[in-house]
C-alpha atoms as a PDB file:
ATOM      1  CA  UNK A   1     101.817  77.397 103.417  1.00  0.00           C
ATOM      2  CA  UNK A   2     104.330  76.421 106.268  1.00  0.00           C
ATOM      3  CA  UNK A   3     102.036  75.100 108.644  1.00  0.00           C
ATOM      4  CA  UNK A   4     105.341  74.720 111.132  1.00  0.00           C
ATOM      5  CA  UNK A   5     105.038  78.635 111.688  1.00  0.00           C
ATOM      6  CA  UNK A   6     102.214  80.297 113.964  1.00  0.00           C
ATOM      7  CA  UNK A   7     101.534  83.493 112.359  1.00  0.00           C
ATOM      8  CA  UNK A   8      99.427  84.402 114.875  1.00  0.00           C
ATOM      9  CA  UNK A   9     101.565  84.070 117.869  1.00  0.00           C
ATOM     10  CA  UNK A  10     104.590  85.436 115.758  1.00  0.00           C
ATOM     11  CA  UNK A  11     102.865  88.247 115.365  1.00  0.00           C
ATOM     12  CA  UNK A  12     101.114  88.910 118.589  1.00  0.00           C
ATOM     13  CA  UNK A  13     104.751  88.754 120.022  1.00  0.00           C
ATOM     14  CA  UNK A  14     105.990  91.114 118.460  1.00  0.00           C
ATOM     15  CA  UNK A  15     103.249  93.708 118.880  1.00  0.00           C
ATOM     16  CA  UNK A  16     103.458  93.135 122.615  1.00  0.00           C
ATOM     17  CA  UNK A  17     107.532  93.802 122.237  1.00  0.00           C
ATOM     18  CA  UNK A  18     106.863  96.348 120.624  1.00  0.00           C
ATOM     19  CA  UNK A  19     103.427  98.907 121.684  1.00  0.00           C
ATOM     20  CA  UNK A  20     104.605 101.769 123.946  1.00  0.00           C
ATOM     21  CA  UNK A  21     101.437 102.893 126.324  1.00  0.00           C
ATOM     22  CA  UNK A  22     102.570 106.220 127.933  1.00  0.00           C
ATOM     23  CA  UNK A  23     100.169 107.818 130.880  1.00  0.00           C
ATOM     24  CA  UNK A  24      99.896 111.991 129.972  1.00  0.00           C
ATOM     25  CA  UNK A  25      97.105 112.139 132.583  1.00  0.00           C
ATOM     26  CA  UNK A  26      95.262 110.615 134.903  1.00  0.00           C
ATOM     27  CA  UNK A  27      92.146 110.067 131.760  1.00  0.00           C
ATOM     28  CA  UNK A  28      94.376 110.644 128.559  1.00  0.00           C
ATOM     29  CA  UNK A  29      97.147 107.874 127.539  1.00  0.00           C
ATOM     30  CA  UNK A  30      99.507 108.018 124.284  1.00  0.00           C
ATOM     31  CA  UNK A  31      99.966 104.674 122.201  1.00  0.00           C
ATOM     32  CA  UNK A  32     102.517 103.802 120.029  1.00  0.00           C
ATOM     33  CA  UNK A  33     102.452 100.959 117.568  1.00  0.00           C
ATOM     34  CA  UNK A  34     105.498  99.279 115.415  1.00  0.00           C
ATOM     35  CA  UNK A  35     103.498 100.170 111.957  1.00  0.00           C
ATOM     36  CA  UNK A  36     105.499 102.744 109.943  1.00  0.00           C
ATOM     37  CA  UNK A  37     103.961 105.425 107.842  1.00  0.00           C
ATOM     38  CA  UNK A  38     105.245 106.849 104.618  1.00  0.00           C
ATOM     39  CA  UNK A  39     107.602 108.848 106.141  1.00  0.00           C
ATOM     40  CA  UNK A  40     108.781 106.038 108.323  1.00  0.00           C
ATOM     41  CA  UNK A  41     107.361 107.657 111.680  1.00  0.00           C
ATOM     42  CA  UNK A  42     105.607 105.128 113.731  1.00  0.00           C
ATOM     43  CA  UNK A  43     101.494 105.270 114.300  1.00  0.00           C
ATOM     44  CA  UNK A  44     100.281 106.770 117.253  1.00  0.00           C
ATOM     45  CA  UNK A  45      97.613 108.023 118.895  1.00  0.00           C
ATOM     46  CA  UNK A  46      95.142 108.779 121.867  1.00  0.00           C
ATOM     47  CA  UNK A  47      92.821 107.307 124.234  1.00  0.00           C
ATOM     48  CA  UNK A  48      90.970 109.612 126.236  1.00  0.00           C
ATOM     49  CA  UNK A  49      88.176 108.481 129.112  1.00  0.00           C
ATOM     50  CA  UNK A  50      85.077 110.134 128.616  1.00  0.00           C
ATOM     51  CA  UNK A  51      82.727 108.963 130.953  1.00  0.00           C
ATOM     52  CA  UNK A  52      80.789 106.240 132.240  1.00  0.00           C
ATOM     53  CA  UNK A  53      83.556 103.755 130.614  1.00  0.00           C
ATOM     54  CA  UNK A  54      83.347 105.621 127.284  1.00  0.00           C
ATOM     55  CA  UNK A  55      86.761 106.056 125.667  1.00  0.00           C
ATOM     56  CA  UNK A  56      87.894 108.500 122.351  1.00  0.00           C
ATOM     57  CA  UNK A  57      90.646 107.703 120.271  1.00  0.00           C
ATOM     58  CA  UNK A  58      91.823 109.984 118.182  1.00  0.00           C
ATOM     59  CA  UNK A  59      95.092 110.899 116.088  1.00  0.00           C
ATOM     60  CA  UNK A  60      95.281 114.341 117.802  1.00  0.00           C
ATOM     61  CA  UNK A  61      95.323 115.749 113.833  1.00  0.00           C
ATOM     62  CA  UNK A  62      98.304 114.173 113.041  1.00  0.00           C
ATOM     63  CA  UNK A  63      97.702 112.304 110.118  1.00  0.00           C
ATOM     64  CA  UNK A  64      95.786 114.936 107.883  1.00  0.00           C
ATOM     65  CA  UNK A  65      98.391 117.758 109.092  1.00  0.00           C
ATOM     66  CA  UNK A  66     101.215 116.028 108.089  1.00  0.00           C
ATOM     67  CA  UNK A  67      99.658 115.563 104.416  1.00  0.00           C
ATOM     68  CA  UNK A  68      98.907 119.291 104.643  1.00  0.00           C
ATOM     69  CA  UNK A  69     102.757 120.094 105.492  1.00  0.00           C
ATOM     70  CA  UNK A  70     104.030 118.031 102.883  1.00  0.00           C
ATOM     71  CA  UNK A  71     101.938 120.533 100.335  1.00  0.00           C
ATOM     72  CA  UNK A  72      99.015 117.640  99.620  1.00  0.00           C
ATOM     73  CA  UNK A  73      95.673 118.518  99.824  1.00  0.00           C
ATOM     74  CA  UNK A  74      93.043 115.734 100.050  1.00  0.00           C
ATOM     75  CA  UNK A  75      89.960 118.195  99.743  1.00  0.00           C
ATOM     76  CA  UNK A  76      91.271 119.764  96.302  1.00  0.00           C
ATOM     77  CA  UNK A  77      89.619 117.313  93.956  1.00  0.00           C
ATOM     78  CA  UNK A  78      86.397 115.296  94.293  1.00  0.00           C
ATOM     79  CA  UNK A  79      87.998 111.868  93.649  1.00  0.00           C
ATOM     80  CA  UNK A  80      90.593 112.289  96.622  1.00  0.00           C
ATOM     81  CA  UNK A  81      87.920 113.310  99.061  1.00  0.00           C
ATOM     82  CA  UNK A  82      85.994 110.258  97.959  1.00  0.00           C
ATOM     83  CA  UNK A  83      88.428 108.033  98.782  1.00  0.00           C
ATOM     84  CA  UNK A  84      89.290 109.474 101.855  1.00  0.00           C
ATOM     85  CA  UNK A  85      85.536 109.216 102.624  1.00  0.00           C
ATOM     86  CA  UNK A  86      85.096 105.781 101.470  1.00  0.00           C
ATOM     87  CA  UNK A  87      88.803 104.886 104.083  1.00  0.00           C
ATOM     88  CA  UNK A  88      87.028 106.514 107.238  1.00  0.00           C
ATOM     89  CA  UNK A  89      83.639 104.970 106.480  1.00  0.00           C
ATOM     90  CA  UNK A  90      85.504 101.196 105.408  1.00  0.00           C
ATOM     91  CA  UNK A  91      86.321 101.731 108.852  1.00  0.00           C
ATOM     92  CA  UNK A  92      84.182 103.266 111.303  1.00  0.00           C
ATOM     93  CA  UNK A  93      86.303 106.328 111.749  1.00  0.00           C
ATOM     94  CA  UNK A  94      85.043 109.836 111.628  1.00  0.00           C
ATOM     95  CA  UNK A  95      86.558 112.954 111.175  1.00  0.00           C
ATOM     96  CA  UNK A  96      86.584 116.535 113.398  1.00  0.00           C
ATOM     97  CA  UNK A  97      86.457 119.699 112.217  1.00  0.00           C
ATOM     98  CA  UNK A  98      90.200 120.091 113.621  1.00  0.00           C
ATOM     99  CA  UNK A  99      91.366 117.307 111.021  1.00  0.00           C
ATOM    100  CA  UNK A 100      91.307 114.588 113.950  1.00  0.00           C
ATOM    101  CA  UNK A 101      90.588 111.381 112.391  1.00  0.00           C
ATOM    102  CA  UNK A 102      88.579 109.619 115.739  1.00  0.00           C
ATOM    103  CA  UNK A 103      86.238 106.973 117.559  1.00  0.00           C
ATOM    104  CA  UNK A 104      84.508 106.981 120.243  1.00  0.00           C
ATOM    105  CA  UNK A 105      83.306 103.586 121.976  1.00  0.00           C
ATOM    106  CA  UNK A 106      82.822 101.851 124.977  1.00  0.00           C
ATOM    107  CA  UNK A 107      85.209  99.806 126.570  1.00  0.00           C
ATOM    108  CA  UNK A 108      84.198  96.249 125.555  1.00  0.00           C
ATOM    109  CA  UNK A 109      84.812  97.896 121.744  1.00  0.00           C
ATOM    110  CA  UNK A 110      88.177  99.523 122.253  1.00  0.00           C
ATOM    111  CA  UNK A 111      90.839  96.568 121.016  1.00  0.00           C
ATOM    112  CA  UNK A 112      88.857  96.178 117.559  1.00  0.00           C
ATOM    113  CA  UNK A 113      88.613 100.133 117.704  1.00  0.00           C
ATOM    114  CA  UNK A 114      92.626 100.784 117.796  1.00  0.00           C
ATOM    115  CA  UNK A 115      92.831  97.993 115.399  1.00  0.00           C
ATOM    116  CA  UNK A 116      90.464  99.879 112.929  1.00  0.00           C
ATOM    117  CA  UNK A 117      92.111 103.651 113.810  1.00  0.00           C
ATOM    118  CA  UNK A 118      95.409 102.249 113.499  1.00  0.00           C
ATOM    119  CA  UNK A 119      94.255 100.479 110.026  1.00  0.00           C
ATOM    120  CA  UNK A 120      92.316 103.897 109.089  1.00  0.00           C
ATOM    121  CA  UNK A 121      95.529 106.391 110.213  1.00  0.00           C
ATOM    122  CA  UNK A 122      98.242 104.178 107.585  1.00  0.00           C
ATOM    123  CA  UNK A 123      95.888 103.328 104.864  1.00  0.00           C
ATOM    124  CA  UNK A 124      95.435 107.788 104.426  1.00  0.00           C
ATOM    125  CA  UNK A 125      99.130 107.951 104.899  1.00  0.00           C
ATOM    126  CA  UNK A 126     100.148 105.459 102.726  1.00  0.00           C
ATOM    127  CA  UNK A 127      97.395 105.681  99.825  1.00  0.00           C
ATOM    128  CA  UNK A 128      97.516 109.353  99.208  1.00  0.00           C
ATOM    129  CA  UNK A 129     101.396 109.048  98.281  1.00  0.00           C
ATOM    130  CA  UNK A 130     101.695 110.149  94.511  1.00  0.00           C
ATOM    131  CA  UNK A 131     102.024 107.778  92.037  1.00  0.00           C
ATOM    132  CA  UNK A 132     105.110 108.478  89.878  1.00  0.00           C
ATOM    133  CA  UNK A 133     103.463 107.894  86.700  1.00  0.00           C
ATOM    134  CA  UNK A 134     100.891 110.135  86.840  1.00  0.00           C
ATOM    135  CA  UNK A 135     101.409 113.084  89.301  1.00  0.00           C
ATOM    136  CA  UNK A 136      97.090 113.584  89.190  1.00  0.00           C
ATOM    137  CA  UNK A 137      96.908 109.881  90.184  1.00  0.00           C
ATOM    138  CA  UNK A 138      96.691 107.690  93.354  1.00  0.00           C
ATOM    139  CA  UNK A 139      97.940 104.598  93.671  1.00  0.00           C
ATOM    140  CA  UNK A 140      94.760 103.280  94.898  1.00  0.00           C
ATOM    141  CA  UNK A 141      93.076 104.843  91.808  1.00  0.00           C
ATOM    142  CA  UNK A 142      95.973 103.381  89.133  1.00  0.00           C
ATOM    143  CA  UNK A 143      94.733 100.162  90.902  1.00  0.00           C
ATOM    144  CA  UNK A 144      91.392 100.797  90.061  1.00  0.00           C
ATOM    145  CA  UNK A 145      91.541 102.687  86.800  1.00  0.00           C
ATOM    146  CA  UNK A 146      93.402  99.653  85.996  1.00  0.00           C
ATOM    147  CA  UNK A 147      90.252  96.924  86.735  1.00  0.00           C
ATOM    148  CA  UNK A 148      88.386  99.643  84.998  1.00  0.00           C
ATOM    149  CA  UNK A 149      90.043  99.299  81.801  1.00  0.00           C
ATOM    150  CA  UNK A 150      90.567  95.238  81.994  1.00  0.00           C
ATOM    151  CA  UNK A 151      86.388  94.714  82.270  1.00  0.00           C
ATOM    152  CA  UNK A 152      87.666  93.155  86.188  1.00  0.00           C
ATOM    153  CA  UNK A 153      84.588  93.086  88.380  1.00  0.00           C
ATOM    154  CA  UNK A 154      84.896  94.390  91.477  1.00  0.00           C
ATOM    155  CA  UNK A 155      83.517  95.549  95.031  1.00  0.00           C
ATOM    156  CA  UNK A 156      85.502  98.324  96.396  1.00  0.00           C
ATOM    157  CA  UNK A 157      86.264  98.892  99.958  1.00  0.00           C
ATOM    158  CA  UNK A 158      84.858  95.804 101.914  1.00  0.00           C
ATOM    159  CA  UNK A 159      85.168  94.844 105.913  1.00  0.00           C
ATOM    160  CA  UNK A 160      85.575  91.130 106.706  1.00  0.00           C
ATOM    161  CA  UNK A 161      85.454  90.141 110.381  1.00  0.00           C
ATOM    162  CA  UNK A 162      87.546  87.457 111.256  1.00  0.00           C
ATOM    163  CA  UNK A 163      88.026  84.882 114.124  1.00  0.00           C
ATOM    164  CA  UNK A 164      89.501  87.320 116.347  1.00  0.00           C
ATOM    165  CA  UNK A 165      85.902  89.591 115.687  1.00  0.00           C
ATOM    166  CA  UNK A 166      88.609  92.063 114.728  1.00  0.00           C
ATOM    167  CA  UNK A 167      87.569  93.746 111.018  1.00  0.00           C
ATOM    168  CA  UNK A 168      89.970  94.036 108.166  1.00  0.00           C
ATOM    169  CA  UNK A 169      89.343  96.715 105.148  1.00  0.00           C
ATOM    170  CA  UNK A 170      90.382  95.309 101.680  1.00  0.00           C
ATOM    171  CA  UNK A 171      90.344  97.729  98.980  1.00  0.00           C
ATOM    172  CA  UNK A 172      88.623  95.543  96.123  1.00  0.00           C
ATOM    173  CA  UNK A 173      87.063  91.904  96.252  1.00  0.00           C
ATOM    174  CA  UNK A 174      86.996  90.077  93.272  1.00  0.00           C
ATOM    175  CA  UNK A 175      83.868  87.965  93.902  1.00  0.00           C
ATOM    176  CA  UNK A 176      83.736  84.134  93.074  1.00  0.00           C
ATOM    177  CA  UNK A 177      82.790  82.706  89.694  1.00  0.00           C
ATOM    178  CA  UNK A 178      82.583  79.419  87.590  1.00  0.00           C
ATOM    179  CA  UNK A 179      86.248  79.362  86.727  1.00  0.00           C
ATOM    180  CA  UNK A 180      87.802  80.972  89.628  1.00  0.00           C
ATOM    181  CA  UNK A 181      87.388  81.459  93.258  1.00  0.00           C
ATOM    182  CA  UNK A 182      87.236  84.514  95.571  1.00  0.00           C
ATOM    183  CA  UNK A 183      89.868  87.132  94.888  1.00  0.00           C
ATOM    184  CA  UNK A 184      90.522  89.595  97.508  1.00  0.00           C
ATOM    185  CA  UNK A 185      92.699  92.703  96.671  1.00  0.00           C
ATOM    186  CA  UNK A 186      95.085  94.265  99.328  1.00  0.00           C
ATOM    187  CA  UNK A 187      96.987  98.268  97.707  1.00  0.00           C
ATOM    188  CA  UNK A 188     100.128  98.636  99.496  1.00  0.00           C
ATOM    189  CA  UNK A 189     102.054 101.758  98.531  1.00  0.00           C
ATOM    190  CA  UNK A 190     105.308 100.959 100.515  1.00  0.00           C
ATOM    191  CA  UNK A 191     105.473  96.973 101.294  1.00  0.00           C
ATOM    192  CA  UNK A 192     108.146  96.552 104.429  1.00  0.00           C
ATOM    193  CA  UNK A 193     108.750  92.905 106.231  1.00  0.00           C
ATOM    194  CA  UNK A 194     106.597  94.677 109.093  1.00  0.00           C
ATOM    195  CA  UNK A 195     103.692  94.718 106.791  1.00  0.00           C
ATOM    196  CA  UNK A 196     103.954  91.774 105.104  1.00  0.00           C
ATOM    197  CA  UNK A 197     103.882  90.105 108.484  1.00  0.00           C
ATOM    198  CA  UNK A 198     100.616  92.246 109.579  1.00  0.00           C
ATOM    199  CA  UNK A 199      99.054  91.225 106.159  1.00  0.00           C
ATOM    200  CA  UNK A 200      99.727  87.822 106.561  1.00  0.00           C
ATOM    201  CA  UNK A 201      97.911  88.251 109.895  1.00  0.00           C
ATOM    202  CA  UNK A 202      95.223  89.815 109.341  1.00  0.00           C
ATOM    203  CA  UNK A 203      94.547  87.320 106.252  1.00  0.00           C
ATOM    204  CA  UNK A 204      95.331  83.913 107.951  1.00  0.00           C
ATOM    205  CA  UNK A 205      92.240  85.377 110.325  1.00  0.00           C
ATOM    206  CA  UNK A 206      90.146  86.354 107.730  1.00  0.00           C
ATOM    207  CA  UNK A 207      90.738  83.530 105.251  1.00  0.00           C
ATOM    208  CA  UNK A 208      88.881  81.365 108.294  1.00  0.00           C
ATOM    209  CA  UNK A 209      85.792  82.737 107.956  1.00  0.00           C
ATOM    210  CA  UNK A 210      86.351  82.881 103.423  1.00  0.00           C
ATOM    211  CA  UNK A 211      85.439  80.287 101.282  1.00  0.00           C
ATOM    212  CA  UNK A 212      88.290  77.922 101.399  1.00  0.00           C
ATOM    213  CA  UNK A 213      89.571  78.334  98.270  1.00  0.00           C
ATOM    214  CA  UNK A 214      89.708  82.458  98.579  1.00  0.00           C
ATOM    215  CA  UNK A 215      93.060  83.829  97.544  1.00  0.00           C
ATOM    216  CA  UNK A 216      94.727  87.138  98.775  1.00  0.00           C
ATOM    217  CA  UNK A 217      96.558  89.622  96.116  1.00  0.00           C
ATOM    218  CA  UNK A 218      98.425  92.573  96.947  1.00  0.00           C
ATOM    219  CA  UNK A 219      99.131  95.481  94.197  1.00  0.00           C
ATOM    220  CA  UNK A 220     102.811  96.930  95.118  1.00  0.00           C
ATOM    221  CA  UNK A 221     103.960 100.187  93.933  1.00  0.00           C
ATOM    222  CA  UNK A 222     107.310  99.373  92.616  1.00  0.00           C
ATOM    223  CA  UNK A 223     108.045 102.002  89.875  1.00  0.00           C
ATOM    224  CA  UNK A 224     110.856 104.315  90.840  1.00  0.00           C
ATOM    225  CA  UNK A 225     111.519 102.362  94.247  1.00  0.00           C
ATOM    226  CA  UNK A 226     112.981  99.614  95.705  1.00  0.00           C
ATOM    227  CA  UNK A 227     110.734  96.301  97.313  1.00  0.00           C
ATOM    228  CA  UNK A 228     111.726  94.862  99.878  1.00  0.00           C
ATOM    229  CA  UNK A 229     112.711  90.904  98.607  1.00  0.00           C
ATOM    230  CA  UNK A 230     111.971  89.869 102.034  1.00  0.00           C
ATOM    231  CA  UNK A 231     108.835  90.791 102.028  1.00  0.00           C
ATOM    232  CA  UNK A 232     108.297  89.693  98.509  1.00  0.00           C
ATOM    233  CA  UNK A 233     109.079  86.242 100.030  1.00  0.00           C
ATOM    234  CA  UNK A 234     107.251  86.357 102.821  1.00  0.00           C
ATOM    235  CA  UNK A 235     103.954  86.536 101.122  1.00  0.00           C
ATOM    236  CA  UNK A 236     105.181  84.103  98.718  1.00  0.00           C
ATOM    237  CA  UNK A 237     105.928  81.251 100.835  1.00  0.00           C
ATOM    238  CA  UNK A 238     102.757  81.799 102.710  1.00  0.00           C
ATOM    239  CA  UNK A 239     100.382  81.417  99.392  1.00  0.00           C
ATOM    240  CA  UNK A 240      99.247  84.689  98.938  1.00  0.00           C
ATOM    241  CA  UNK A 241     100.077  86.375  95.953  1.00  0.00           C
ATOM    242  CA  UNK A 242     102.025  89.923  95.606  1.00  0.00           C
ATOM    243  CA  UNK A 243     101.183  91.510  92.337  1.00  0.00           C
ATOM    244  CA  UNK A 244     104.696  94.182  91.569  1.00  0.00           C
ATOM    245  CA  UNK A 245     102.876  97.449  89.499  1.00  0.00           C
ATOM    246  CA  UNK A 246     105.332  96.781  86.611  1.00  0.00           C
ATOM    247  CA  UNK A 247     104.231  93.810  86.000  1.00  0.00           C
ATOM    248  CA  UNK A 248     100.645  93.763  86.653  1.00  0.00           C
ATOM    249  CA  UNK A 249      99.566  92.492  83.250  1.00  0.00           C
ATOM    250  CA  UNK A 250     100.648  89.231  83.743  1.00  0.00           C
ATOM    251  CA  UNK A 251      97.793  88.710  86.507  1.00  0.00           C
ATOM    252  CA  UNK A 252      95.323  90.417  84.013  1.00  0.00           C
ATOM    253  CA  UNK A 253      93.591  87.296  82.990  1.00  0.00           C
ATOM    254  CA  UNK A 254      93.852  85.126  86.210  1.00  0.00           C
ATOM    255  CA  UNK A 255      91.773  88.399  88.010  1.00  0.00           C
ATOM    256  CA  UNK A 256      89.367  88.729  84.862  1.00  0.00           C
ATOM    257  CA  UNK A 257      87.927  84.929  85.612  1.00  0.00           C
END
């Protein structure tokens, strides 16, 4: 890695360029973060006061309705409303009756709570995008029906805290064995420079509290779109390894060890 560039600070930068906070009310604020979904909107959402310095945050419904408009219908099969499940629980975030995907916490929670909504609200965006090859399929699931089928061990879904306290969901963890170390396994549907740089941060503060010789892998969707080479780069440079869908098989045997 380039130990001449602080990831961190780069990053927190650029989040503080670029969060919008907007007052609605006197109790209810808007947010706006720099993360894009699949439709290239950016992520926000709410933070209501409560009482007695208890806070909500919630989408407003956004996230699930927008799936709905676009025809997509997470309830219609038991395997997408599993994921979905396993997503809100990987990260503390429940869901209302009116589709609101929310917390509620106290104020001493409510940085490591946005981080986790935030997390929660672009993981269902981006992970419930069709896979081109298979129109029944997820990516998420490809990814997994493809550890399936190569006898890769796996734990699905797992929280790591990391020196900031803040969590971080990773979708599979390849644990450590007698021939290789620690794999953990990022699923990116759409891979920008934006979140290359947020997966580089959230790892660099993760990988702290790892085994030291842990290594990061992230499964891009690449069939039928373009990658950005940036990004590509970016993770490359920074010795964490992006895995391109098309050409997955070369990492079979490195990820069965």
């Amino acid at each position: 890695m380039n130990e001449d560039i602080d990831f961190k600070k780069n990053y927190l930068d650029w989040l503080n360029e670029n969060i919008e906070q907007y007052k609605i009310e006197d109790n209810l604020f808007r947010i706006t973060l720099p993360f894009l979904d699949r439709n290239n909107d950016h992520t926000e959402f709410y933070i209501e006061k409560l009482k007695d310095n208890f806070y909500r945050l919630s989408d407003d419904g956004n996230t699930l309705n927008e799936l709905e408009l676009s025809n997509f219908d997470i309830f219609n099969s038991n395997k997408r409303t599993e994921i979905f499940n396993n997503i809100l629980n990987g990260h503390g975030i429940k869901k209302s009756e009116s589709n609101e995907l929310y917390v509620e916490c106290a104020l001493e929670d409510i940085s490591a709570k946005k981080h986790m909504l935030s997390q929660c609200m672009i993981k269902i965006s981006d992970l419930f995008n069709l896979s081109q090859n298979n129109v029944q399929s997820l990516f998420w699931e490809d990814v997994q029906n493809y550890l399936d089928e190569n006898d890769i061990r796996y734990v699905s879904n797992v929280s790591f805290i990391g020196t900031s306290t803040f969590a971080t969901n990773y979708d599979f963890v390849i644990t450590k064995s007698k021939k290789a170390p620690e794999r953990i396994i990022n699923v990116v549907n759409n891979l920008d420079y934006k979140e290359a740089q947020s997966i580089l941060f959230a790892w660099n503060d993760v990988k702290e509290q790892r085994n030291e010789d842990a290594k990061l892998y992230t499964f891009i969707h690449d069939i039928n779109k373009k990658v950005s080479k940036k990004a590509i780069s970016l993770l490359e440079r920074c010795d964490t390894f992006p895995i391109l869908w098309s050409k997955k098989d070369n990492y079979t045997k490195i990820l069965s060890a």
